[in-house]
C-alpha atoms as a PDB file:
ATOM      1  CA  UNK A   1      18.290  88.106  92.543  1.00  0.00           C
ATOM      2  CA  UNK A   2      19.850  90.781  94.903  1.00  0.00           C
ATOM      3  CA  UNK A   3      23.285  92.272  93.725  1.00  0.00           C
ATOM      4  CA  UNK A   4      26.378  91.570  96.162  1.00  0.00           C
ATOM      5  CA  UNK A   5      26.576  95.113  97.233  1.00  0.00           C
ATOM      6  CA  UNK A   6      22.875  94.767  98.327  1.00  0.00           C
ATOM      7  CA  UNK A   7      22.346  94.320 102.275  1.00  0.00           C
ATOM      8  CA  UNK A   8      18.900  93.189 104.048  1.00  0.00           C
ATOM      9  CA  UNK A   9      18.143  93.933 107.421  1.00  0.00           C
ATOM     10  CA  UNK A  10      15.919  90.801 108.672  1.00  0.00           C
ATOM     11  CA  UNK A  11      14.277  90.843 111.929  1.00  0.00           C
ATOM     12  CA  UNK A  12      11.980  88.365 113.470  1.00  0.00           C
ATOM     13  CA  UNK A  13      11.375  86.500 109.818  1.00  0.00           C
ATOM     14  CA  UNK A  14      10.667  89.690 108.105  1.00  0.00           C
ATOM     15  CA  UNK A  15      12.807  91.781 106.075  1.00  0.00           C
ATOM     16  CA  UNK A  16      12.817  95.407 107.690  1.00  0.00           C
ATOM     17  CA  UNK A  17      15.085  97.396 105.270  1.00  0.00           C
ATOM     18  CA  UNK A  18      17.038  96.498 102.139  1.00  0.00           C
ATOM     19  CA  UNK A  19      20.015  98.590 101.501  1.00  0.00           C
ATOM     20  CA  UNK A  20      21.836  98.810  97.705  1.00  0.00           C
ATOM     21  CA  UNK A  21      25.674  99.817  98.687  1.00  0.00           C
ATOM     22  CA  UNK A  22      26.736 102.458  95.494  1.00  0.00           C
ATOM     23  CA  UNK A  23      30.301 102.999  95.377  1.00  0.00           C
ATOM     24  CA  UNK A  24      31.604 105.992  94.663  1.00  0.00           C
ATOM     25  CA  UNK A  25      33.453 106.151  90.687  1.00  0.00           C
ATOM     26  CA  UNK A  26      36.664 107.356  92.895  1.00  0.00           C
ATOM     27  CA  UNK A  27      37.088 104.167  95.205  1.00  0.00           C
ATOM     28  CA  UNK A  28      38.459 102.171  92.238  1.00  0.00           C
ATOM     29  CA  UNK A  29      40.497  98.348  92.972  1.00  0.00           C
ATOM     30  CA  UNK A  30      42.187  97.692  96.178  1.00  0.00           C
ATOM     31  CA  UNK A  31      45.496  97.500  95.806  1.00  0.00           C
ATOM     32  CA  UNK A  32      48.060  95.387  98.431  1.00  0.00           C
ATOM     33  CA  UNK A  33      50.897  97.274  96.737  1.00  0.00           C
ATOM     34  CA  UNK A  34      52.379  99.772  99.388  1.00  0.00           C
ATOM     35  CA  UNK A  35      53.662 103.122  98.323  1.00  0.00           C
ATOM     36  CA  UNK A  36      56.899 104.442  99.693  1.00  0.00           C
ATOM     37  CA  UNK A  37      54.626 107.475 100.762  1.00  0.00           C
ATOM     38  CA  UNK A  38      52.585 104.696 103.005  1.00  0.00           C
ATOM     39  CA  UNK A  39      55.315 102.877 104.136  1.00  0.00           C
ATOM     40  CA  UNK A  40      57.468 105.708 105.611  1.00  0.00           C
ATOM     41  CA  UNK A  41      54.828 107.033 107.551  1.00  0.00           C
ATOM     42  CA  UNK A  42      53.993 103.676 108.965  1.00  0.00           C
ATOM     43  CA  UNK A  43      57.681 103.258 110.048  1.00  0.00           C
ATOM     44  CA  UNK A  44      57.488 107.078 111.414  1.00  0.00           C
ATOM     45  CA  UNK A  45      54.499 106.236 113.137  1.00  0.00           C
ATOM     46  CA  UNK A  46      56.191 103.250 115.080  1.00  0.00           C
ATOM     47  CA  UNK A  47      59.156 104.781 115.711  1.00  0.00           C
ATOM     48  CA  UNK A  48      56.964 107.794 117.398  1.00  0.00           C
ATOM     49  CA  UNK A  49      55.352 105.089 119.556  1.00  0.00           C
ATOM     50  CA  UNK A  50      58.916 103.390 120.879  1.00  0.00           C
ATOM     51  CA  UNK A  51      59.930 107.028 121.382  1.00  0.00           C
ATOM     52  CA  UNK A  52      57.053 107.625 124.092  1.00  0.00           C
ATOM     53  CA  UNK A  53      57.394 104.478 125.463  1.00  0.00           C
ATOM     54  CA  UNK A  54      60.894 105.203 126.160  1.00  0.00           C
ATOM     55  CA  UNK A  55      60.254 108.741 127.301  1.00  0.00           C
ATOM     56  CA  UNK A  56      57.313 107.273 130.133  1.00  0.00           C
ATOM     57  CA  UNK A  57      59.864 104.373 130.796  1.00  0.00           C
ATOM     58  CA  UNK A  58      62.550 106.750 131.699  1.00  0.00           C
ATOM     59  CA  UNK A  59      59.777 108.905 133.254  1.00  0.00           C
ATOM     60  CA  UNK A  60      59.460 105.681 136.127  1.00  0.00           C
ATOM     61  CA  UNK A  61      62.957 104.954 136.341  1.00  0.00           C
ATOM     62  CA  UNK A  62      63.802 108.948 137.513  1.00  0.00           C
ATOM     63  CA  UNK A  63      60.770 109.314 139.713  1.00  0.00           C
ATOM     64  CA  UNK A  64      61.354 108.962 143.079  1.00  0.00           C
ATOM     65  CA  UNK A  65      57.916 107.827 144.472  1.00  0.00           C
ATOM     66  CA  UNK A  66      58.670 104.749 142.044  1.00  0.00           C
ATOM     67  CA  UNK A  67      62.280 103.602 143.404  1.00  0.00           C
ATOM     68  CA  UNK A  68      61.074 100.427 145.334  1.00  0.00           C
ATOM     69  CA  UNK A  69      59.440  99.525 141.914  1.00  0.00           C
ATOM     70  CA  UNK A  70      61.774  96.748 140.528  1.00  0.00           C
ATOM     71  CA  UNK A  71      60.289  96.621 136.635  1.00  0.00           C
ATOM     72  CA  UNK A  72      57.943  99.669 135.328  1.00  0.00           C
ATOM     73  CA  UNK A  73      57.201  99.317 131.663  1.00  0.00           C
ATOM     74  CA  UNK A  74      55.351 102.031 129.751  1.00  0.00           C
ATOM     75  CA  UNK A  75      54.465 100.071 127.245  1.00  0.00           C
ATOM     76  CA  UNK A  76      51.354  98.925 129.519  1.00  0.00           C
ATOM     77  CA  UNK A  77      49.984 102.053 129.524  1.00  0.00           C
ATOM     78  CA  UNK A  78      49.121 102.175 125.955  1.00  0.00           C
ATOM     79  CA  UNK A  79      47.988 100.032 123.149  1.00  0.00           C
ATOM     80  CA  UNK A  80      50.303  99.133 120.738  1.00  0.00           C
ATOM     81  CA  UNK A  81      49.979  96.705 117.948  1.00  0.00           C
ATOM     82  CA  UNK A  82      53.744  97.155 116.818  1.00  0.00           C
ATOM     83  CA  UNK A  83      54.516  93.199 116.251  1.00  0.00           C
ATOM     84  CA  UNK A  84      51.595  93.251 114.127  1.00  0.00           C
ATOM     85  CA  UNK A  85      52.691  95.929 112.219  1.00  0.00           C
ATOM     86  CA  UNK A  86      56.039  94.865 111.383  1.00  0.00           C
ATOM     87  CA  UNK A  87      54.606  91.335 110.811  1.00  0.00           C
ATOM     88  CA  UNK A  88      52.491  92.804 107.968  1.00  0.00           C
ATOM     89  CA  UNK A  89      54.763  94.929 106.371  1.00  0.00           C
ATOM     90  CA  UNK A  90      57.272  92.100 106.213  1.00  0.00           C
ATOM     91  CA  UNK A  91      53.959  90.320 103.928  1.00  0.00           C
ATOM     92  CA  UNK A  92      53.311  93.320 101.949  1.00  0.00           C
ATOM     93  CA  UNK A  93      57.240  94.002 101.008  1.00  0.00           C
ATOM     94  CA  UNK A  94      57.988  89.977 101.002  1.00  0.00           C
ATOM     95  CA  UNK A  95      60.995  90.684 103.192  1.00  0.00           C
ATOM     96  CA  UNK A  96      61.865  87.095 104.138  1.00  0.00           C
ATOM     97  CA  UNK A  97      65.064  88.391 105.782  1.00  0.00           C
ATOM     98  CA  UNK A  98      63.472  90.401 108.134  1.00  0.00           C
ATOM     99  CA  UNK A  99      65.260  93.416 107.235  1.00  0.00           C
ATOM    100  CA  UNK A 100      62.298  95.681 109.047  1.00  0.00           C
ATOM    101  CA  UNK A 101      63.116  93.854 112.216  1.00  0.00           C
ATOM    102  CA  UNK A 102      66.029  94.715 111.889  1.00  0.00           C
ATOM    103  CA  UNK A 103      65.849  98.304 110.963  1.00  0.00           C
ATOM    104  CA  UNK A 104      63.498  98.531 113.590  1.00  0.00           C
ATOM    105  CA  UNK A 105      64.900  96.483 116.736  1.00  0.00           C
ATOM    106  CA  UNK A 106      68.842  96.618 115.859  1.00  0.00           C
ATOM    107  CA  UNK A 107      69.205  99.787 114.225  1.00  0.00           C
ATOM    108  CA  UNK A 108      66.907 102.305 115.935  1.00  0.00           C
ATOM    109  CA  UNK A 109      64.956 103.196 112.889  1.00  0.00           C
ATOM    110  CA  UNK A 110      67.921 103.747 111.302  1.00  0.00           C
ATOM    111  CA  UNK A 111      69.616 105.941 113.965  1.00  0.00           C
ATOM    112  CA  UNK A 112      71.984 103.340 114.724  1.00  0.00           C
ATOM    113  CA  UNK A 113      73.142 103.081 111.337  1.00  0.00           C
ATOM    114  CA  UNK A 114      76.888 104.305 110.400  1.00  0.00           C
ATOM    115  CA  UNK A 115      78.376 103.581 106.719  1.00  0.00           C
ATOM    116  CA  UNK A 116      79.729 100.190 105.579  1.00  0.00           C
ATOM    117  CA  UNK A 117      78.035  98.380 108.071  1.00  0.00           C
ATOM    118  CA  UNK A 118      75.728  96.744 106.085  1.00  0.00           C
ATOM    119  CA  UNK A 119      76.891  95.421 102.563  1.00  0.00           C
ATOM    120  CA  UNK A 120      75.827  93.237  99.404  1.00  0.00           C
ATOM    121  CA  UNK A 121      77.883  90.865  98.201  1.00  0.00           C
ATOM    122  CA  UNK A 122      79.880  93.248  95.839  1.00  0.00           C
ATOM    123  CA  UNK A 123      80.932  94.812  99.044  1.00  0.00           C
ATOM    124  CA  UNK A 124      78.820  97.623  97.745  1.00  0.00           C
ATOM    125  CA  UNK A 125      77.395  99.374 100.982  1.00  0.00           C
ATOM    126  CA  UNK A 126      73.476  99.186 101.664  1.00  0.00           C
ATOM    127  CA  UNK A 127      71.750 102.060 103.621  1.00  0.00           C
ATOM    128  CA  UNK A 128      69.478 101.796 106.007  1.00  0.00           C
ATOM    129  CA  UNK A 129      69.922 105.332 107.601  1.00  0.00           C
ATOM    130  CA  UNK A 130      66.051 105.999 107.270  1.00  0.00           C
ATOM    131  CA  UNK A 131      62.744 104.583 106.185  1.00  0.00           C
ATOM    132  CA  UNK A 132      62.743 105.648 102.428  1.00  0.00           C
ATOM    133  CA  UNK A 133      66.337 103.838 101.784  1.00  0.00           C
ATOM    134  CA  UNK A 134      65.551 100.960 103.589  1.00  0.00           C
ATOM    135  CA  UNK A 135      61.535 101.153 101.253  1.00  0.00           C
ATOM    136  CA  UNK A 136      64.335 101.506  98.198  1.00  0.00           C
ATOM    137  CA  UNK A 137      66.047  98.623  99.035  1.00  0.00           C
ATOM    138  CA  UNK A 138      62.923  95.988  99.811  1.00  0.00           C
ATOM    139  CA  UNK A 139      61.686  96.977  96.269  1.00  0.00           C
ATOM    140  CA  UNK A 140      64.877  96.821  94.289  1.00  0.00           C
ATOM    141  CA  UNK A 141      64.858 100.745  93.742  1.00  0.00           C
ATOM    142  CA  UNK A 142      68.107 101.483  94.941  1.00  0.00           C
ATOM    143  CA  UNK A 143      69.955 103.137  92.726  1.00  0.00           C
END
């Protein structure tokens, strides 16, 4: 009986090549847990991508060959899988409050933010100035 790492190639009836997948001793268990590390430079990564859009969106709106063009969107011009991002890290850090979105969408990444504006119930103050705090506050790390 063939191990589950073990893949045949059949063609036409007839097995053509049988191939025994080894893993190397560093690949260890997949993990779901995301690391601050990750997570900020996911975030960066986005916010990168709004930035260019922005920049090619204000690009159209300043050009003068475009200024019978009602709507340009730069977005078009690449792909972006942003919603699906956000959607998943929103799974991995179970934030059922959508605290990403809002990081993301209402707060600039953060560089909307200004003191006091967000608050617990304590009327201690919550900051979500940048990626890390806002990573410290999904897992209960703030201090």
């Amino acid at each position: 009986f063939l191990d589950k790492r073990t893949l045949g190639i059949v063609r036409f009836q007839q097995v053509e090549k049988m191939i025994h997948r080894v893993l190397h001793d560093s690949v260890g268990e997949f993990s779901t847990n995301l690391s601050k590390e990750e997570f900020v430079e996911i975030v960066n990564r986005l916010r990168d991508s709004s930035d260019l859009v922005g920049k090619v969106n204000e690009l159209f709106r300043n050009s003068r060959d475009n200024v019978e063009c009602d709507f340009c969107n730069g977005a078009a011009l690449q792909i972006s899988h942003e919603s699906t991002v956000v959607f998943l890290l929103r799974k991995l850090l179970n934030d059922a409050v959508e605290n990403i979105d809002y990081f993301i969408y209402e707060l600039d990444y953060g560089r909307k933010y200004e003191s006091g504006m967000i608050t617990d119930e304590n009327e201690k103050d919550i900051d979500f100035s940048t990626a890390e705090k806002l990573y410290d506050y999904l897992t209960g790390e703030v201090k």
